[in-house]
PDB file of N, CA and C in Angstrom:
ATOM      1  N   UNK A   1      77.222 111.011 126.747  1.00  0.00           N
ATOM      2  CA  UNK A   1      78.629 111.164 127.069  1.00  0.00           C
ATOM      3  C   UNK A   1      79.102 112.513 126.534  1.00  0.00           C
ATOM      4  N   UNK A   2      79.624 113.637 127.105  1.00  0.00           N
ATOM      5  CA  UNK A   2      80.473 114.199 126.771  1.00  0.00           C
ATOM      6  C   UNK A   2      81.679 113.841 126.360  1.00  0.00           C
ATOM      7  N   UNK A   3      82.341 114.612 125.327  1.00  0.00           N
ATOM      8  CA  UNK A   3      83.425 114.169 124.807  1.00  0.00           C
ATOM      9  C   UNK A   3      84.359 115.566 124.155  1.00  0.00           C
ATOM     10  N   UNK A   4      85.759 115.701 124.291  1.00  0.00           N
ATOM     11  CA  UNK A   4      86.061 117.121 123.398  1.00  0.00           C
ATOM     12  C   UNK A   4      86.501 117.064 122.518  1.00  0.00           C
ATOM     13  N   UNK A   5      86.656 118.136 121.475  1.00  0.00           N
ATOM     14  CA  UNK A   5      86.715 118.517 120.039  1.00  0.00           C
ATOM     15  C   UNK A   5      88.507 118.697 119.714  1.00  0.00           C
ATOM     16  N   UNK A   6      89.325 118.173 119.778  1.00  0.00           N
ATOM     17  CA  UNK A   6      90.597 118.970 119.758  1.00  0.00           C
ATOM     18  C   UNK A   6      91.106 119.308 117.724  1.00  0.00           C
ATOM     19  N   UNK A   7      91.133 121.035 118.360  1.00  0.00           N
ATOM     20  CA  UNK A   7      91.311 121.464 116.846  1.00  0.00           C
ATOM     21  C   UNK A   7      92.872 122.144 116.575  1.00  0.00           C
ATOM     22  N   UNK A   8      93.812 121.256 116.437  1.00  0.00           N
ATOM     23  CA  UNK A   8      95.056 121.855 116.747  1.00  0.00           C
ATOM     24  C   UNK A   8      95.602 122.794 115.524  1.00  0.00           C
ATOM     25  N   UNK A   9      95.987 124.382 115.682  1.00  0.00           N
ATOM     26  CA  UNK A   9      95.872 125.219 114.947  1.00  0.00           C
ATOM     27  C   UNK A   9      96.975 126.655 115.600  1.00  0.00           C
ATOM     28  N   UNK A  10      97.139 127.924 115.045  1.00  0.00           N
ATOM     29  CA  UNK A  10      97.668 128.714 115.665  1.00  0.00           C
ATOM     30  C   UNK A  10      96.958 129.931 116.524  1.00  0.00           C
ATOM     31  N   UNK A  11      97.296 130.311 117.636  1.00  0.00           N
ATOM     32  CA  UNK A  11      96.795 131.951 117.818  1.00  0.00           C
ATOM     33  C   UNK A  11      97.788 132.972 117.404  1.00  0.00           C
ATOM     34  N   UNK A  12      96.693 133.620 116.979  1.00  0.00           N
ATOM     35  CA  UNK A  12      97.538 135.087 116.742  1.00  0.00           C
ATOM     36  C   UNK A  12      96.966 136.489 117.706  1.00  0.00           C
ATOM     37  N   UNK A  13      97.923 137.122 118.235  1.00  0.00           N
ATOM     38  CA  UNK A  13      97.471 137.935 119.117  1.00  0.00           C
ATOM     39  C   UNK A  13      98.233 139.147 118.510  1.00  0.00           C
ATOM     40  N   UNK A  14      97.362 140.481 118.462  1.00  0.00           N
ATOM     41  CA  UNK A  14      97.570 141.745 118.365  1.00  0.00           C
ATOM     42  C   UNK A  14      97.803 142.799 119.720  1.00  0.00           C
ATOM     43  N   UNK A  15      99.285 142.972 119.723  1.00  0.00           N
ATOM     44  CA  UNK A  15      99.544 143.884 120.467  1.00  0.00           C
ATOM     45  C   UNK A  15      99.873 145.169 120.389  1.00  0.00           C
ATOM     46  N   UNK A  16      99.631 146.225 121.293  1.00  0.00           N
ATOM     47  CA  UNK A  16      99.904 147.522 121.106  1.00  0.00           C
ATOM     48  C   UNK A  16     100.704 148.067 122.259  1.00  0.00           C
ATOM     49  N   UNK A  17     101.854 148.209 121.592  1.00  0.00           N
ATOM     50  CA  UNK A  17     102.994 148.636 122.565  1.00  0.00           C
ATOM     51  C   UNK A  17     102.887 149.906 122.917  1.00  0.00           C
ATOM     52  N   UNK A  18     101.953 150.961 122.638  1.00  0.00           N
ATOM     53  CA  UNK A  18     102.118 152.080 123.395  1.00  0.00           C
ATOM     54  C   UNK A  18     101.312 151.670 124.610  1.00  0.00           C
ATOM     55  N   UNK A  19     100.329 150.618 124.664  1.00  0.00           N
ATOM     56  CA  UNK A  19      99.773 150.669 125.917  1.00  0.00           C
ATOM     57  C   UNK A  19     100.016 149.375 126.695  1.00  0.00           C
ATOM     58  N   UNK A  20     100.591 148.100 126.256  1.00  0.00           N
ATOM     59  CA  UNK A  20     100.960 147.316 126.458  1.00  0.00           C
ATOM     60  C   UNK A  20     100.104 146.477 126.337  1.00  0.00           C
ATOM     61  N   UNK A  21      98.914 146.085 126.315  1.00  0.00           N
ATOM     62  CA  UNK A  21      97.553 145.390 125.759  1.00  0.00           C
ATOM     63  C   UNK A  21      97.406 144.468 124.665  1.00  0.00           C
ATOM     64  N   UNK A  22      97.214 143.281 125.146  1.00  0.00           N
ATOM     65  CA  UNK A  22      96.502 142.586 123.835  1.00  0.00           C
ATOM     66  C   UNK A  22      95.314 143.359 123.389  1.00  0.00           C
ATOM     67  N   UNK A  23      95.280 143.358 121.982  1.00  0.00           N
ATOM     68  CA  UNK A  23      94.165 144.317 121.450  1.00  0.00           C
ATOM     69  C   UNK A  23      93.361 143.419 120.830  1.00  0.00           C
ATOM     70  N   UNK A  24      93.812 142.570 120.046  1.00  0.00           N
ATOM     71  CA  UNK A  24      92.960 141.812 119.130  1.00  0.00           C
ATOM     72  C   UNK A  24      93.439 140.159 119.286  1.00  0.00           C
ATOM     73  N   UNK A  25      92.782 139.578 119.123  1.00  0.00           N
ATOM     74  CA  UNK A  25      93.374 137.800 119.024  1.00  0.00           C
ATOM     75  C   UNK A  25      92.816 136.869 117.968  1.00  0.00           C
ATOM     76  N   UNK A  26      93.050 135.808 117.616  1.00  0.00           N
ATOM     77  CA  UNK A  26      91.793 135.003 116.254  1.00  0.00           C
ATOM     78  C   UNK A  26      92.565 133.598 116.551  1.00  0.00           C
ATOM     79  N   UNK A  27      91.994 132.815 116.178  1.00  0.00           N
ATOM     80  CA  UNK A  27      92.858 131.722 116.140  1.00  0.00           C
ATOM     81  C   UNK A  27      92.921 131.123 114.471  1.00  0.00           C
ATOM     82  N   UNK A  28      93.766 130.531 114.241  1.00  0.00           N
ATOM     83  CA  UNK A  28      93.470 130.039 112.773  1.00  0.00           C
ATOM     84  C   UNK A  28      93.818 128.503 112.898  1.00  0.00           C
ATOM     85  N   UNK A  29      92.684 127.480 112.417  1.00  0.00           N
ATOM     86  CA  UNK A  29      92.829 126.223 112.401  1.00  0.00           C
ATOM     87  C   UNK A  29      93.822 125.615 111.452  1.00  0.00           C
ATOM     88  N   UNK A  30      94.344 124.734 111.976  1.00  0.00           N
ATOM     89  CA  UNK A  30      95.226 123.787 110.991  1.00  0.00           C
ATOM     90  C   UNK A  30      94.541 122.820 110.229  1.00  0.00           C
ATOM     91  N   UNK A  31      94.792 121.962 109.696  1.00  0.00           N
ATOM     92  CA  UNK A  31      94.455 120.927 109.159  1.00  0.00           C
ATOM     93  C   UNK A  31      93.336 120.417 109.949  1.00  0.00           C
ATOM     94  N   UNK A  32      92.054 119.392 109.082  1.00  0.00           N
ATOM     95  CA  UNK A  32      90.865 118.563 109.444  1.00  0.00           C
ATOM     96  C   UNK A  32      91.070 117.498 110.540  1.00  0.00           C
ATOM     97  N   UNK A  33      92.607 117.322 110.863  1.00  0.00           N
ATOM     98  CA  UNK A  33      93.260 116.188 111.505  1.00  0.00           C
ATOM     99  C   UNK A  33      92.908 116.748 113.086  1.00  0.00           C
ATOM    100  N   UNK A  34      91.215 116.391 113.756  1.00  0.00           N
ATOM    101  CA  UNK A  34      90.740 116.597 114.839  1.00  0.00           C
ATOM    102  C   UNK A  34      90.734 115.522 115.617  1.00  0.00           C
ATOM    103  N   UNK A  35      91.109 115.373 116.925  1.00  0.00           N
ATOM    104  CA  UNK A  35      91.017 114.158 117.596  1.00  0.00           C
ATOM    105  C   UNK A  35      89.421 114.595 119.107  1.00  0.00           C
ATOM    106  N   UNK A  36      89.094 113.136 119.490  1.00  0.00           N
ATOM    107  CA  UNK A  36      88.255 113.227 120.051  1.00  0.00           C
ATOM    108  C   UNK A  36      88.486 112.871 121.613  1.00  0.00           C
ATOM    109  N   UNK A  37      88.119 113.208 122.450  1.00  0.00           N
ATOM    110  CA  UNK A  37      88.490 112.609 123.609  1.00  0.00           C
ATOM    111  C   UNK A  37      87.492 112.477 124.579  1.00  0.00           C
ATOM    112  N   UNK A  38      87.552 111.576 125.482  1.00  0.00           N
ATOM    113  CA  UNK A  38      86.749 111.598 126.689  1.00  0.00           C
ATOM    114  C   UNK A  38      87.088 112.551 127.506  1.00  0.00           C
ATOM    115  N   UNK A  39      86.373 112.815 128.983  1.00  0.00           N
ATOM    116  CA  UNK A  39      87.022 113.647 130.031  1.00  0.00           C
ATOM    117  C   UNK A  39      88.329 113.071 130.548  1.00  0.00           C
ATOM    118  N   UNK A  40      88.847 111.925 129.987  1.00  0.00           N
ATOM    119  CA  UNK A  40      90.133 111.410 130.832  1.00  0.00           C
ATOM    120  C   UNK A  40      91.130 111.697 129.761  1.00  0.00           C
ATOM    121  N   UNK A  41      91.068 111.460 128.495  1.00  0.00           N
ATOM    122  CA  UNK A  41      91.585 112.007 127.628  1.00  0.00           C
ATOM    123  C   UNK A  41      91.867 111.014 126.913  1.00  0.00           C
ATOM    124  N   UNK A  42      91.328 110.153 126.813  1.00  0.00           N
ATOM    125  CA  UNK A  42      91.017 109.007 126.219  1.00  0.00           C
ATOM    126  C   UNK A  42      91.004 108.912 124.865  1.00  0.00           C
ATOM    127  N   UNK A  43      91.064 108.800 123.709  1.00  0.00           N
ATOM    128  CA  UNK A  43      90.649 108.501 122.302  1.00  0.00           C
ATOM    129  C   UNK A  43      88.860 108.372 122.159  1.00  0.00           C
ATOM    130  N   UNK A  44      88.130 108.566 121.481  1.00  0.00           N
ATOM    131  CA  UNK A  44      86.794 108.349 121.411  1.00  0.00           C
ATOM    132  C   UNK A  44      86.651 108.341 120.019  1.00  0.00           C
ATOM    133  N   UNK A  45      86.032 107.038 119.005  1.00  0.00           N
ATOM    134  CA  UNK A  45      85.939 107.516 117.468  1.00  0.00           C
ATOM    135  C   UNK A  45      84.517 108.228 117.862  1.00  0.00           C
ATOM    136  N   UNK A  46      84.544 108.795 116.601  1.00  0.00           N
ATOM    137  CA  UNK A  46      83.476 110.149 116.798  1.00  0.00           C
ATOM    138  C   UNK A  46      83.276 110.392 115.117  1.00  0.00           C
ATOM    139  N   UNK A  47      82.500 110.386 114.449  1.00  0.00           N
ATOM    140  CA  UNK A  47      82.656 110.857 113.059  1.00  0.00           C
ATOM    141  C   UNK A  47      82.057 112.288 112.752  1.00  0.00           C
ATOM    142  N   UNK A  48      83.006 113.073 112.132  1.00  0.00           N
ATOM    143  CA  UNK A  48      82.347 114.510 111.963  1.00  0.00           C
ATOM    144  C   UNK A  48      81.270 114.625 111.770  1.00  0.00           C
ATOM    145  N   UNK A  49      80.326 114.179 110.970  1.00  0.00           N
ATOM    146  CA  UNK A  49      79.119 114.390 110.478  1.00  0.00           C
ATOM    147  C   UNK A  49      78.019 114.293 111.768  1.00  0.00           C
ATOM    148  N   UNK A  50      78.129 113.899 112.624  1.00  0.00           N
ATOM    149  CA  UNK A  50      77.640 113.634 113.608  1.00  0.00           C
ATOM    150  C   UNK A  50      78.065 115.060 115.122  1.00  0.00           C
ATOM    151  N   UNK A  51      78.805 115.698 114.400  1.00  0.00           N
ATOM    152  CA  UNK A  51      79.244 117.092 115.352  1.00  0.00           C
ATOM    153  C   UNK A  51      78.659 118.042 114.506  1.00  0.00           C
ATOM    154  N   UNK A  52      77.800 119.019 115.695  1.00  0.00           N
ATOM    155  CA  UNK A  52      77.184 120.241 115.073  1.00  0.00           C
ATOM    156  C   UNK A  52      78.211 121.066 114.804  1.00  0.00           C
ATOM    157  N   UNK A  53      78.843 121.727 114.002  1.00  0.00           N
ATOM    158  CA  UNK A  53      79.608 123.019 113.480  1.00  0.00           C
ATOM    159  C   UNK A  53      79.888 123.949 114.834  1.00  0.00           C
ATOM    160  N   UNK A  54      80.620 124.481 115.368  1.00  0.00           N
ATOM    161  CA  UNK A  54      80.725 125.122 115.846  1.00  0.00           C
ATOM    162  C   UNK A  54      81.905 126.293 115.840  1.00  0.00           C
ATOM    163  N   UNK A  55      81.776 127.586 115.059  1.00  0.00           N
ATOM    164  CA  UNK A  55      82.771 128.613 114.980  1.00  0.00           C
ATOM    165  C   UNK A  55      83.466 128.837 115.915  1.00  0.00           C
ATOM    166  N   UNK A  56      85.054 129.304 115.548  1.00  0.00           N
ATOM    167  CA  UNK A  56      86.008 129.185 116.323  1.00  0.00           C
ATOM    168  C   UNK A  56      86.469 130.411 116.758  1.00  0.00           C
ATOM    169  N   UNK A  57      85.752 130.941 117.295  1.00  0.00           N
ATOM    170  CA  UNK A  57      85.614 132.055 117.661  1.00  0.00           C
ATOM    171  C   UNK A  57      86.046 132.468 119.164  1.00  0.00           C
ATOM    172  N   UNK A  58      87.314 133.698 119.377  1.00  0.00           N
ATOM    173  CA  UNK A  58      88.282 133.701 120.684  1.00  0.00           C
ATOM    174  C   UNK A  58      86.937 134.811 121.114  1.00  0.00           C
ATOM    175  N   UNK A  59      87.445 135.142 122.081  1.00  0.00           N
ATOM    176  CA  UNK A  59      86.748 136.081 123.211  1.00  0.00           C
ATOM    177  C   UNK A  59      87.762 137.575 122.790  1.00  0.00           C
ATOM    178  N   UNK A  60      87.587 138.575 122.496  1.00  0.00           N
ATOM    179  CA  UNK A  60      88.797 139.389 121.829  1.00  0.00           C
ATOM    180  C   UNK A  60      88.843 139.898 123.869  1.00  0.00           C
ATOM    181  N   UNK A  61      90.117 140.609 124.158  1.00  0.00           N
ATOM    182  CA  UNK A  61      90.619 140.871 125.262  1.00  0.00           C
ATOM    183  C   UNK A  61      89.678 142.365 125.717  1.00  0.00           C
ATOM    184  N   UNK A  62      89.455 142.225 126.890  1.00  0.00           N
ATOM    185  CA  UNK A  62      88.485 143.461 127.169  1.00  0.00           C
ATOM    186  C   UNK A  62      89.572 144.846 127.313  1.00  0.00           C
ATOM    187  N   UNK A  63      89.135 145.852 126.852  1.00  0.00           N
ATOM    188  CA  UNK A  63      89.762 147.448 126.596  1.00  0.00           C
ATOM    189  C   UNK A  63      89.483 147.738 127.664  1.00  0.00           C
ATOM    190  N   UNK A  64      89.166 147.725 129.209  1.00  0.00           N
ATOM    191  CA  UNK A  64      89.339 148.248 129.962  1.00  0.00           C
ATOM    192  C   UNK A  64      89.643 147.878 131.246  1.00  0.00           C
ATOM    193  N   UNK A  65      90.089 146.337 130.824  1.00  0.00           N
ATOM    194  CA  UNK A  65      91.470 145.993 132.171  1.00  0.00           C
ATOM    195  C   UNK A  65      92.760 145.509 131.598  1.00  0.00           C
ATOM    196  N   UNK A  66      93.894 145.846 132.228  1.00  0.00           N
ATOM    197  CA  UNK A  66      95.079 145.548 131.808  1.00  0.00           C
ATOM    198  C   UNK A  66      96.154 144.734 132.729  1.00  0.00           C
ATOM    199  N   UNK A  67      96.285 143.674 132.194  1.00  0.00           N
ATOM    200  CA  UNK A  67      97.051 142.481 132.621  1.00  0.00           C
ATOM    201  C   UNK A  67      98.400 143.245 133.490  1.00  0.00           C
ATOM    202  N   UNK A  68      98.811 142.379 134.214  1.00  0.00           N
ATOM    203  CA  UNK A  68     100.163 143.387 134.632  1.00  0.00           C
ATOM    204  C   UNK A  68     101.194 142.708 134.134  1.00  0.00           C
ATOM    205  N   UNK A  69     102.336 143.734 133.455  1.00  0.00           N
ATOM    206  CA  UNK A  69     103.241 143.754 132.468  1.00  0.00           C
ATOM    207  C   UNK A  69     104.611 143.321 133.039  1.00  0.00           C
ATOM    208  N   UNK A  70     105.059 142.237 132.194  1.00  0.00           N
ATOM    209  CA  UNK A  70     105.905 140.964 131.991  1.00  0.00           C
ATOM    210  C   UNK A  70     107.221 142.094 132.196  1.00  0.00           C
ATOM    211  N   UNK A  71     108.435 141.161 132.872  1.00  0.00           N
ATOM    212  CA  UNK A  71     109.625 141.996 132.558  1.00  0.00           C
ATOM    213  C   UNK A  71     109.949 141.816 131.269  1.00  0.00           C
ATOM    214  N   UNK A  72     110.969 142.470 130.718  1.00  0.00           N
ATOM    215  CA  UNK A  72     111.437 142.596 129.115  1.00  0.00           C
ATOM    216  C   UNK A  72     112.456 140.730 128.983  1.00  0.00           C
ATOM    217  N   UNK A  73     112.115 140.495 128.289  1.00  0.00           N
ATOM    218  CA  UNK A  73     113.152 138.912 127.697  1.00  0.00           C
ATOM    219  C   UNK A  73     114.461 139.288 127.045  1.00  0.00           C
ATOM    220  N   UNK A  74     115.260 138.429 128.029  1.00  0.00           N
ATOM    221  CA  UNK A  74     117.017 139.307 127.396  1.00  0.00           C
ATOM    222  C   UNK A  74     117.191 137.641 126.378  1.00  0.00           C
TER     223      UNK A  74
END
């Protein structure tokens, strides 16, 4: 059975306003309080010890395409 990991926590994203670009991103986990789910989204007990480790590691934003830019927020 597949099943997913939910690790509820913050992102932080680095922007650079001379070029308008996310530059950098990370996420930082919250608390051990992980829930498990099926593909339906189900509850699944699951005990940590039994999940391989896996680093939480973002994809940082690629430097040589650029998203197209949001109007300004009044």
């Amino acid at each position: 059975m597949k099943i997913q990991k939910i690790t509820p926590g913050f992102v932080v994203q680095t922007y650079d306003t001379k070029t308008g670009r996310c530059v950098e991103q990370s996420f930082i986990a919250g608390d051990d309080d992980v829930a498990y789910e099926d593909h339906n989204g189900d509850p699944v007990d699951w005990r940590e010890e039994e999940d391989a480790y896996q680093p939480l590691e973002m994809v940082q934003p690629r430097q040589d395409s650029r998203p197209a830019k949001r109007g300004k927020r009044s």
